[in-house]
PDB file of N, CA and C in Angstrom:
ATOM      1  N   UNK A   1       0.837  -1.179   0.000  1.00  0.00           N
ATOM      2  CA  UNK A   1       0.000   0.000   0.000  1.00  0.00           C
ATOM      3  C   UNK A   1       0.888   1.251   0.000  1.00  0.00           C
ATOM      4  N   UNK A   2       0.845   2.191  -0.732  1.00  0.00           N
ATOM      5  CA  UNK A   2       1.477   3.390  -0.975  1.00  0.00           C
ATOM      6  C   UNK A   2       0.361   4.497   0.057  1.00  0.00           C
ATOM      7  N   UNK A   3       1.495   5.160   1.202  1.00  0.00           N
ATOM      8  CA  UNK A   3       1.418   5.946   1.710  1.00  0.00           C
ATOM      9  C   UNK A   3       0.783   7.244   1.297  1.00  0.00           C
ATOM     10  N   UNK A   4       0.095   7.970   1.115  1.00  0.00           N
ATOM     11  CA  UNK A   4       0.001   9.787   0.190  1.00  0.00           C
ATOM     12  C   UNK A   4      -0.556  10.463   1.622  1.00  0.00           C
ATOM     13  N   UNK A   5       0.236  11.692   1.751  1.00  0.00           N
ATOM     14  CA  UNK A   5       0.531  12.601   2.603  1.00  0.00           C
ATOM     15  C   UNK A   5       0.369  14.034   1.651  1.00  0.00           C
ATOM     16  N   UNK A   6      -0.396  14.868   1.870  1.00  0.00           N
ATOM     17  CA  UNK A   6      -0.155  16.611   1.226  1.00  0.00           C
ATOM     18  C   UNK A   6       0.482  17.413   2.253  1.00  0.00           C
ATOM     19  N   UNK A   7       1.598  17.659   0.931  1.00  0.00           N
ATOM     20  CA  UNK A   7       2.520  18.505   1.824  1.00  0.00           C
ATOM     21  C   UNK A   7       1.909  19.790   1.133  1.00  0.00           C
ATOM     22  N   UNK A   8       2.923  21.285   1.757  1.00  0.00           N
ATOM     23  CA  UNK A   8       2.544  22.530   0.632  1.00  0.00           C
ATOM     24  C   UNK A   8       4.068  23.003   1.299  1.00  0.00           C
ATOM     25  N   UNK A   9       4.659  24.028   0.073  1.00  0.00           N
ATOM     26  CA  UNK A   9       4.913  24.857   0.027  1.00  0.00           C
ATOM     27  C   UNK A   9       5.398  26.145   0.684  1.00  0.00           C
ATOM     28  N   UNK A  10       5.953  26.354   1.558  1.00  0.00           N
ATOM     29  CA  UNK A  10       5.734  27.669   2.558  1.00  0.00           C
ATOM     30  C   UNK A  10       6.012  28.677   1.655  1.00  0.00           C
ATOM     31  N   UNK A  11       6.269  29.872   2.818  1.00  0.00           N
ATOM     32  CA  UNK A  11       6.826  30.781   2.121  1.00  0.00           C
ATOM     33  C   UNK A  11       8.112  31.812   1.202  1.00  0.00           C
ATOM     34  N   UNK A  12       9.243  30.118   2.621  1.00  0.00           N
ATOM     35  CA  UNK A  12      10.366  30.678   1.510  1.00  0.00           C
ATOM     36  C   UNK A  12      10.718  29.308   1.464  1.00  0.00           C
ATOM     37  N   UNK A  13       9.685  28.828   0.294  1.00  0.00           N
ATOM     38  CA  UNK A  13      10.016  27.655  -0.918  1.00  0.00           C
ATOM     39  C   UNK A  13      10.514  25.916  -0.114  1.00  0.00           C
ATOM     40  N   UNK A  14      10.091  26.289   1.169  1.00  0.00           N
ATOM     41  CA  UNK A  14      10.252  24.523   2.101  1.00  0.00           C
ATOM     42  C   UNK A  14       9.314  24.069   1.936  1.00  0.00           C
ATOM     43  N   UNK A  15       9.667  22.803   1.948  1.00  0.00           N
ATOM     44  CA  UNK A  15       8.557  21.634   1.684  1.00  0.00           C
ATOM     45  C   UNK A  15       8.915  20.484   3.565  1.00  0.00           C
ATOM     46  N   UNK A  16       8.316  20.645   4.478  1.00  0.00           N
ATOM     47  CA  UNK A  16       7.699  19.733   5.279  1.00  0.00           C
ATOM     48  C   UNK A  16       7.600  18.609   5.166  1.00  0.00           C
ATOM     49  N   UNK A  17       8.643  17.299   5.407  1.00  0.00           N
ATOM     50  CA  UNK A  17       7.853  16.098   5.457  1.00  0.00           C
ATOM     51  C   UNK A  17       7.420  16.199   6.909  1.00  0.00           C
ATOM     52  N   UNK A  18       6.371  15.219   6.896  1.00  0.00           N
ATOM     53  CA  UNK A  18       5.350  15.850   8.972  1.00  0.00           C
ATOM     54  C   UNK A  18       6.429  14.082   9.230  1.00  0.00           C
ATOM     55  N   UNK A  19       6.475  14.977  11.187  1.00  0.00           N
ATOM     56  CA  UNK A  19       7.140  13.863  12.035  1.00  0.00           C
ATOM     57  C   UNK A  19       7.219  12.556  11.883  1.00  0.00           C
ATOM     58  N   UNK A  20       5.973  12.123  11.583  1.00  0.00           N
ATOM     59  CA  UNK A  20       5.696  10.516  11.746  1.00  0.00           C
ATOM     60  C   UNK A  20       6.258   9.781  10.528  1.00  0.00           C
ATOM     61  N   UNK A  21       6.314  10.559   9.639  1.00  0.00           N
ATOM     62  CA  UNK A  21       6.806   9.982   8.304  1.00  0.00           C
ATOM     63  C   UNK A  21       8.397   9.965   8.394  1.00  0.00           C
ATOM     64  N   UNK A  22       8.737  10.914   9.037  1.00  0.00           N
ATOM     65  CA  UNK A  22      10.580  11.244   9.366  1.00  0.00           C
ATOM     66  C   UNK A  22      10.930  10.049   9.655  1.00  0.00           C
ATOM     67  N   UNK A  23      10.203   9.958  11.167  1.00  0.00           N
ATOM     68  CA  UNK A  23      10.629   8.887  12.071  1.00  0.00           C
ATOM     69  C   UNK A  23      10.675   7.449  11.771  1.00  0.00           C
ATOM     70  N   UNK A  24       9.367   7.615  11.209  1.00  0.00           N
ATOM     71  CA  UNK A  24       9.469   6.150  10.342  1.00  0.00           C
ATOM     72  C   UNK A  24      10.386   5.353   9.257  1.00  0.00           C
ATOM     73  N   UNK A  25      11.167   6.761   8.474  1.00  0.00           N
ATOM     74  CA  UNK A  25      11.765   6.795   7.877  1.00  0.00           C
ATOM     75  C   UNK A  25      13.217   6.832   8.201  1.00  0.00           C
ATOM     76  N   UNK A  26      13.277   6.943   9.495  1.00  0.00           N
ATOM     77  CA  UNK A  26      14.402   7.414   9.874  1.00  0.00           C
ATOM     78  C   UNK A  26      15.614   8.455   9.629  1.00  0.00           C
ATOM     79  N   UNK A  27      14.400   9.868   8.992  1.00  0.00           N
ATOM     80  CA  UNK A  27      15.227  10.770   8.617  1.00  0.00           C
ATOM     81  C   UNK A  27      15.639  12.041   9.788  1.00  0.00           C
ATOM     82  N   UNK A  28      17.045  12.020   9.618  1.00  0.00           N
ATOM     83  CA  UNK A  28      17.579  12.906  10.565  1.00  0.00           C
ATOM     84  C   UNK A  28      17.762  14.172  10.593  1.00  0.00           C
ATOM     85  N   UNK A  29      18.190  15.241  11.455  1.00  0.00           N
ATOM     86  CA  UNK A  29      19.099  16.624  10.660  1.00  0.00           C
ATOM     87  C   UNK A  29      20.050  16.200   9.828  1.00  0.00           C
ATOM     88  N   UNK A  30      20.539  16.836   9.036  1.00  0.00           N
ATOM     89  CA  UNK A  30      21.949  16.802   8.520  1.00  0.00           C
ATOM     90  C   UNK A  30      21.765  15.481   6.776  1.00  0.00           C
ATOM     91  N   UNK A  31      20.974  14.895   6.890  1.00  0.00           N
ATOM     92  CA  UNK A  31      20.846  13.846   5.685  1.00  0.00           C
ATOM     93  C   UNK A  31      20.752  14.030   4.718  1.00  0.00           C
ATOM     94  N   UNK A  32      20.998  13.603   3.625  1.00  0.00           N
ATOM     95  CA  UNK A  32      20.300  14.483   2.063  1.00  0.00           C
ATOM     96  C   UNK A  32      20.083  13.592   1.998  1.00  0.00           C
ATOM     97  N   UNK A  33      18.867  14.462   0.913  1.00  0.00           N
ATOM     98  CA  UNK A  33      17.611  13.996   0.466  1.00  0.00           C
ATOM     99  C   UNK A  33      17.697  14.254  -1.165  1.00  0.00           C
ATOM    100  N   UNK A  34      17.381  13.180  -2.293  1.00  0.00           N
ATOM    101  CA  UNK A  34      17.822  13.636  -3.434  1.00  0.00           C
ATOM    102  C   UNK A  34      16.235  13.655  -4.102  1.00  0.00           C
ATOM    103  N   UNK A  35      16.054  15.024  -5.186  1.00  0.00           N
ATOM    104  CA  UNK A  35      14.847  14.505  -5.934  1.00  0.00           C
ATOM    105  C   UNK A  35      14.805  14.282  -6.892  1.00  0.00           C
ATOM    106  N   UNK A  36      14.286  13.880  -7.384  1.00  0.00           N
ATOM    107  CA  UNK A  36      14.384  13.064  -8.833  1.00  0.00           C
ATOM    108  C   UNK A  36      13.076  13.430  -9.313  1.00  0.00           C
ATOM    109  N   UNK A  37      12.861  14.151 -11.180  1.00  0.00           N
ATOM    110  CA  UNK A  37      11.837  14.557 -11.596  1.00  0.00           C
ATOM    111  C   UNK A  37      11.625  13.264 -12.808  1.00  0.00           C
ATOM    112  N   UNK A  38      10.387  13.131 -12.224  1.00  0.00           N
ATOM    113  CA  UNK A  38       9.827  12.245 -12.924  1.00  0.00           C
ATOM    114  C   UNK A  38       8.730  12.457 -14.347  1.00  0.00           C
ATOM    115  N   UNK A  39       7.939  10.900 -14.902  1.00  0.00           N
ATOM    116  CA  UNK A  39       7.424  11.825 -16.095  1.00  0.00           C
ATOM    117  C   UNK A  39       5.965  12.464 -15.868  1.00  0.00           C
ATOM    118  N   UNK A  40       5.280  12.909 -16.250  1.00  0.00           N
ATOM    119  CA  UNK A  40       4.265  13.627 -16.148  1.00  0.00           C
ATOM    120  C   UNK A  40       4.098  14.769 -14.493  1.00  0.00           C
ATOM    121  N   UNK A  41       5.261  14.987 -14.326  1.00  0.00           N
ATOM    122  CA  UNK A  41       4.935  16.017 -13.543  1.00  0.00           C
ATOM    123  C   UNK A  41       5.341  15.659 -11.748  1.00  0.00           C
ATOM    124  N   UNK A  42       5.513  14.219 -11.661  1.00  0.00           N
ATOM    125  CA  UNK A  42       6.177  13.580 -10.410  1.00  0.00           C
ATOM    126  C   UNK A  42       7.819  13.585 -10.124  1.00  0.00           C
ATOM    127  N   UNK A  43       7.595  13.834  -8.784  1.00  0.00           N
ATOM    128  CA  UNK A  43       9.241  13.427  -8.251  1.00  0.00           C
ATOM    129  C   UNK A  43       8.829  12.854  -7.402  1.00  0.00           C
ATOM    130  N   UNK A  44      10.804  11.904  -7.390  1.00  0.00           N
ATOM    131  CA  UNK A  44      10.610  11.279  -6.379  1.00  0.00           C
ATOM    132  C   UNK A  44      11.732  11.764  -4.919  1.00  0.00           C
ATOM    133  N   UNK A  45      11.024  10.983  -3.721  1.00  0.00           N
ATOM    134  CA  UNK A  45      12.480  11.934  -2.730  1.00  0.00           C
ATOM    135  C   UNK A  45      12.658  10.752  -2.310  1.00  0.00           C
ATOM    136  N   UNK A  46      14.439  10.779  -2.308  1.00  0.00           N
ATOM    137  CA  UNK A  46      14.606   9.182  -1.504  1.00  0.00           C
ATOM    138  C   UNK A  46      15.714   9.950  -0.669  1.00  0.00           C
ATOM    139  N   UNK A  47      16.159   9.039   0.128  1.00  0.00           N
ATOM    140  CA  UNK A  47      17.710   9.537   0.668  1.00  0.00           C
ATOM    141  C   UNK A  47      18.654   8.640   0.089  1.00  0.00           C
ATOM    142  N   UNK A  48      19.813  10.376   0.007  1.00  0.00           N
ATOM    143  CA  UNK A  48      20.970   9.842  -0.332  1.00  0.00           C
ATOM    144  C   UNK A  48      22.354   8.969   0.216  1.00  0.00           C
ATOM    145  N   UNK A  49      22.091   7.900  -0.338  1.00  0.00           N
ATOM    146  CA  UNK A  49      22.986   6.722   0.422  1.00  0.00           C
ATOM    147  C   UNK A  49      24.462   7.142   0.657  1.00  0.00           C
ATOM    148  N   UNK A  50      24.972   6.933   1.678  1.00  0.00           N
ATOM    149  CA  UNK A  50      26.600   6.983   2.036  1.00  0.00           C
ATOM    150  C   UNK A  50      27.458   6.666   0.977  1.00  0.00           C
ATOM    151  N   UNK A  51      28.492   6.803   0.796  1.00  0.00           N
ATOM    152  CA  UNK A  51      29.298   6.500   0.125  1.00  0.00           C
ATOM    153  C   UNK A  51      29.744   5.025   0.684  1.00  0.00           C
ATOM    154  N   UNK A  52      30.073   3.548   0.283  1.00  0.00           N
ATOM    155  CA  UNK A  52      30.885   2.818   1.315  1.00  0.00           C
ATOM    156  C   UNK A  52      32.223   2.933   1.968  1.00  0.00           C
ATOM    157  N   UNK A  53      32.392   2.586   2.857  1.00  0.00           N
ATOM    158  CA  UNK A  53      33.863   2.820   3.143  1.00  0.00           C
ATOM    159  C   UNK A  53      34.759   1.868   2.409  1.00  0.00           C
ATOM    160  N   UNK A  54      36.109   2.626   2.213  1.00  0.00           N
ATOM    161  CA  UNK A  54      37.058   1.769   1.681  1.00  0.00           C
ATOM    162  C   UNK A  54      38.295   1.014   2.715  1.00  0.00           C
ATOM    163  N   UNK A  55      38.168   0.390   2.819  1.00  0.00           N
ATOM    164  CA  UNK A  55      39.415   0.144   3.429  1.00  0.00           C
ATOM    165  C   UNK A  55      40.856  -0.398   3.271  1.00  0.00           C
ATOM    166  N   UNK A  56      42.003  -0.596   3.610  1.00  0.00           N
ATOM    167  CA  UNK A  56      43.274  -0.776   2.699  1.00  0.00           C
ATOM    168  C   UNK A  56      43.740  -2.380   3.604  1.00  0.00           C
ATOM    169  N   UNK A  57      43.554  -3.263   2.288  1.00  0.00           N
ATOM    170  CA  UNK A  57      43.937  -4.793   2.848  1.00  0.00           C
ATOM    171  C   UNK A  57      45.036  -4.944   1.798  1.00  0.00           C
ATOM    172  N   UNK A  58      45.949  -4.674   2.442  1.00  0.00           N
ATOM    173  CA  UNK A  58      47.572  -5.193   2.168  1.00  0.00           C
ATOM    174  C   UNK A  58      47.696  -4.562   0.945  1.00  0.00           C
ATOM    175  N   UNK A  59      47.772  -3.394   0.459  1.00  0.00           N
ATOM    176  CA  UNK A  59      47.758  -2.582  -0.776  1.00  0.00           C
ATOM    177  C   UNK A  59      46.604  -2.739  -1.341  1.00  0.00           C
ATOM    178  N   UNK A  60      45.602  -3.428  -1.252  1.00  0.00           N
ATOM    179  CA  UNK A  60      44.064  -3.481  -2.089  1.00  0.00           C
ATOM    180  C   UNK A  60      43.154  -2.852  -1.546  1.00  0.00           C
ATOM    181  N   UNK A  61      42.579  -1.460  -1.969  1.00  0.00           N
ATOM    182  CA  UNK A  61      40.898  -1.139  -1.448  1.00  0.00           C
ATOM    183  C   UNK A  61      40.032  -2.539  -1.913  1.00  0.00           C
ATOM    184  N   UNK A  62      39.385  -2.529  -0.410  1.00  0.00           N
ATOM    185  CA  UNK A  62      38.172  -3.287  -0.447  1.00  0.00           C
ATOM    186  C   UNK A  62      37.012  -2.321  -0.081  1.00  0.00           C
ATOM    187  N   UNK A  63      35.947  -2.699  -0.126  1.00  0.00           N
ATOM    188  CA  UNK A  63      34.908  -2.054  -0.004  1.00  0.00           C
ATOM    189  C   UNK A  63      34.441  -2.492   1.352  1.00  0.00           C
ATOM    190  N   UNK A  64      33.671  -1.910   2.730  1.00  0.00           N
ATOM    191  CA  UNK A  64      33.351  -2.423   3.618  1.00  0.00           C
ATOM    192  C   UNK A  64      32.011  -1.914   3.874  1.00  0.00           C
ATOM    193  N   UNK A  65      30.982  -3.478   3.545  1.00  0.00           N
ATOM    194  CA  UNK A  65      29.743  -2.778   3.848  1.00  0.00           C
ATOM    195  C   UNK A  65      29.045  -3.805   4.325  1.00  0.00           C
ATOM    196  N   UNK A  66      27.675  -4.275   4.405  1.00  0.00           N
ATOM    197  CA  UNK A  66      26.662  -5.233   4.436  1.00  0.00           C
ATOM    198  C   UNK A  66      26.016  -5.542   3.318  1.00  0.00           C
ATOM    199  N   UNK A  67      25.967  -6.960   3.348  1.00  0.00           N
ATOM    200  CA  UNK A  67      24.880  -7.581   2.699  1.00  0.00           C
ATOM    201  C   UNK A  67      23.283  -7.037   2.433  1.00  0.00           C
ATOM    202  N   UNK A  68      23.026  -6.759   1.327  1.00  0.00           N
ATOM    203  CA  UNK A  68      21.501  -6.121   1.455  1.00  0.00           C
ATOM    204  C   UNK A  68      20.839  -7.652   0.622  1.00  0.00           C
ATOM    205  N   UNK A  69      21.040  -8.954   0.365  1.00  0.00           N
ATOM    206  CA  UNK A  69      20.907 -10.085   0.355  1.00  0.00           C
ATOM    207  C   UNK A  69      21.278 -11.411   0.418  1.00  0.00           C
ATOM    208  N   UNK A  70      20.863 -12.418  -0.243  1.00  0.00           N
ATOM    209  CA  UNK A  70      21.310 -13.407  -0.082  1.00  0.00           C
ATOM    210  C   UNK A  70      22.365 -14.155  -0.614  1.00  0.00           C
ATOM    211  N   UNK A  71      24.018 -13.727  -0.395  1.00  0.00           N
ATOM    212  CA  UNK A  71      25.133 -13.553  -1.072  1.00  0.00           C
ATOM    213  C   UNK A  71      25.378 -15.117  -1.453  1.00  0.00           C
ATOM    214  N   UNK A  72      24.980 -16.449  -0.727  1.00  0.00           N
ATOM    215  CA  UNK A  72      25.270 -17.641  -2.015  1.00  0.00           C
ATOM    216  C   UNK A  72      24.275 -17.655  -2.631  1.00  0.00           C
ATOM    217  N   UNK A  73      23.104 -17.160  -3.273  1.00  0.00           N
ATOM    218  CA  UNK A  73      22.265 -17.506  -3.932  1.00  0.00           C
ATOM    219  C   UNK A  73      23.184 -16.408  -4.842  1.00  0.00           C
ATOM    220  N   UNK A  74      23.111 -14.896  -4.888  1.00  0.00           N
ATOM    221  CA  UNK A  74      23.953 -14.306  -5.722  1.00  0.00           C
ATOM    222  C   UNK A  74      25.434 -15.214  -6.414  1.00  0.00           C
ATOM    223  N   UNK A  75      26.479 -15.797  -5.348  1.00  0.00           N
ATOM    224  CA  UNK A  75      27.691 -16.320  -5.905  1.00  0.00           C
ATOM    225  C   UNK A  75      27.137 -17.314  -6.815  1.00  0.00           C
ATOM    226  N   UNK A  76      25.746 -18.308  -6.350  1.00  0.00           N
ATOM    227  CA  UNK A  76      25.604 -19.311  -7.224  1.00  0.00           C
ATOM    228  C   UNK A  76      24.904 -18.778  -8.356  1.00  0.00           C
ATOM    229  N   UNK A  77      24.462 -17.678  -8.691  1.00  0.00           N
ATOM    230  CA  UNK A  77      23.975 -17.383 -10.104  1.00  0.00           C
ATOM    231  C   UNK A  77      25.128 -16.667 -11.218  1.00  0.00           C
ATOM    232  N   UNK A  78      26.060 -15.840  -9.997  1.00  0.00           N
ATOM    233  CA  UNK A  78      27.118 -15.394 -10.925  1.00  0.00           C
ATOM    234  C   UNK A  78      27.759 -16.255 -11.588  1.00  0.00           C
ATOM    235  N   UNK A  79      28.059 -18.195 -10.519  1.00  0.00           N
ATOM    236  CA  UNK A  79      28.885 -18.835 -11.386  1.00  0.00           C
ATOM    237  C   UNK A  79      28.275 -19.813 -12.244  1.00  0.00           C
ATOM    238  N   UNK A  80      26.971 -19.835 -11.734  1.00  0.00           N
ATOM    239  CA  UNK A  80      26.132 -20.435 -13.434  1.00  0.00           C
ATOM    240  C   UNK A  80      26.103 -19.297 -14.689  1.00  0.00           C
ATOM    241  N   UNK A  81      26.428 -18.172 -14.489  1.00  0.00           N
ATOM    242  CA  UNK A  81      26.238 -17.361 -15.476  1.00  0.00           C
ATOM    243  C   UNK A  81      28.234 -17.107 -16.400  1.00  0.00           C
ATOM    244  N   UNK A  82      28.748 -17.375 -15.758  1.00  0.00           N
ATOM    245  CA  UNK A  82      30.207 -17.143 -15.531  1.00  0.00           C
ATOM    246  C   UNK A  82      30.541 -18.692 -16.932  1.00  0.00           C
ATOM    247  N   UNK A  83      30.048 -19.533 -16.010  1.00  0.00           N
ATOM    248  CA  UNK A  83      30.253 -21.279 -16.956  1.00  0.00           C
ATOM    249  C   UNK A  83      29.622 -21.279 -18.029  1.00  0.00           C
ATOM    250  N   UNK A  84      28.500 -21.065 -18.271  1.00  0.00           N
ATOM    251  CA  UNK A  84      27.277 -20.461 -19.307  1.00  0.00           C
ATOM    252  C   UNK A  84      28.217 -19.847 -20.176  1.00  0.00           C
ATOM    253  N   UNK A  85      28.850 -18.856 -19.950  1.00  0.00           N
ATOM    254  CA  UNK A  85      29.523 -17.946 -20.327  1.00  0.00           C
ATOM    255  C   UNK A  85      30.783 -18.587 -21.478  1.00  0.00           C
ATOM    256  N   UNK A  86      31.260 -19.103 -20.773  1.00  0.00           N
ATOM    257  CA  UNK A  86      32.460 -20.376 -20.658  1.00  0.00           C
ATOM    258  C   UNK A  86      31.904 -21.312 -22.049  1.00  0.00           C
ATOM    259  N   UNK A  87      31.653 -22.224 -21.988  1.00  0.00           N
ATOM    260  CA  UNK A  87      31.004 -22.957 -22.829  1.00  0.00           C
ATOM    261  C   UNK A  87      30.918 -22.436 -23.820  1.00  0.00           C
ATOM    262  N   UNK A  88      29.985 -21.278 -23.814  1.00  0.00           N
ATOM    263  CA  UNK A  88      29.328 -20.867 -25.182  1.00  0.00           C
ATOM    264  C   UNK A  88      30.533 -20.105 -26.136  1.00  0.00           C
ATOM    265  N   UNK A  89      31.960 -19.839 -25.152  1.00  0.00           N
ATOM    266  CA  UNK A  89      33.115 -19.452 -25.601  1.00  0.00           C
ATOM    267  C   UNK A  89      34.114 -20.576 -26.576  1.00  0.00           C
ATOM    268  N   UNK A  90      33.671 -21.918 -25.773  1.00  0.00           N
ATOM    269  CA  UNK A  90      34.171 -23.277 -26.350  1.00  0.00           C
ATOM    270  C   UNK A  90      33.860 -24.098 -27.023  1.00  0.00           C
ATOM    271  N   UNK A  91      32.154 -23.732 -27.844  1.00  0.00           N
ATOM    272  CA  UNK A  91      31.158 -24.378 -28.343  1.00  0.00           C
ATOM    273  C   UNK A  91      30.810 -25.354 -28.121  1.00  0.00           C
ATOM    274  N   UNK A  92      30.643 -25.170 -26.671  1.00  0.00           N
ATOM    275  CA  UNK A  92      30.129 -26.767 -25.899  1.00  0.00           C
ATOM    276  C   UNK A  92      28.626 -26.196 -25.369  1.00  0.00           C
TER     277      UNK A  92
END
């Protein structure tokens, strides 16, 4: 179910998201917020994600972050797609 809230406008050009939606959202002071114009006349507001951190493993940046899924179901599709790959290189 999609949320709809009316915001307006003030007078010098702020737009209000109301408390409950913040909180829920977990938006803070200090966060950006990016908008994005959409077609017929919509935007969208999301927040803008962190950069990840990098970190230095023995001369190599790695990236240091979390999982936002299920990383062997990902490894096992990359390496059916990887062999797939393979094959069709060897005409097998």
């Amino acid at each position: 179910m999609v949320e709809q809230t009316e915001v307006s406008v003030d007078s010098q050009d702020r737009i209000m998201i109301p408390a409950q939606i913040r909180r829920r959202l977990g938006l803070a002071p200090g966060m950006t917020l990016v908008v994005e114009e959409r077609e017929k006349g919509e935007i969208c507001l999301r927040v803008q994600k962190a950069f990840p951190e990098l970190v230095d493993k023995e001369g190599v940046l790695v990236v240091r972050s979390q999982a936002t899924g299920d990383l062997a179901e990902a490894v096992e599709h990359e390496h059916g797609r990887r062999l797939s790959e393979l094959l069709q290189r060897v005409g097998l």
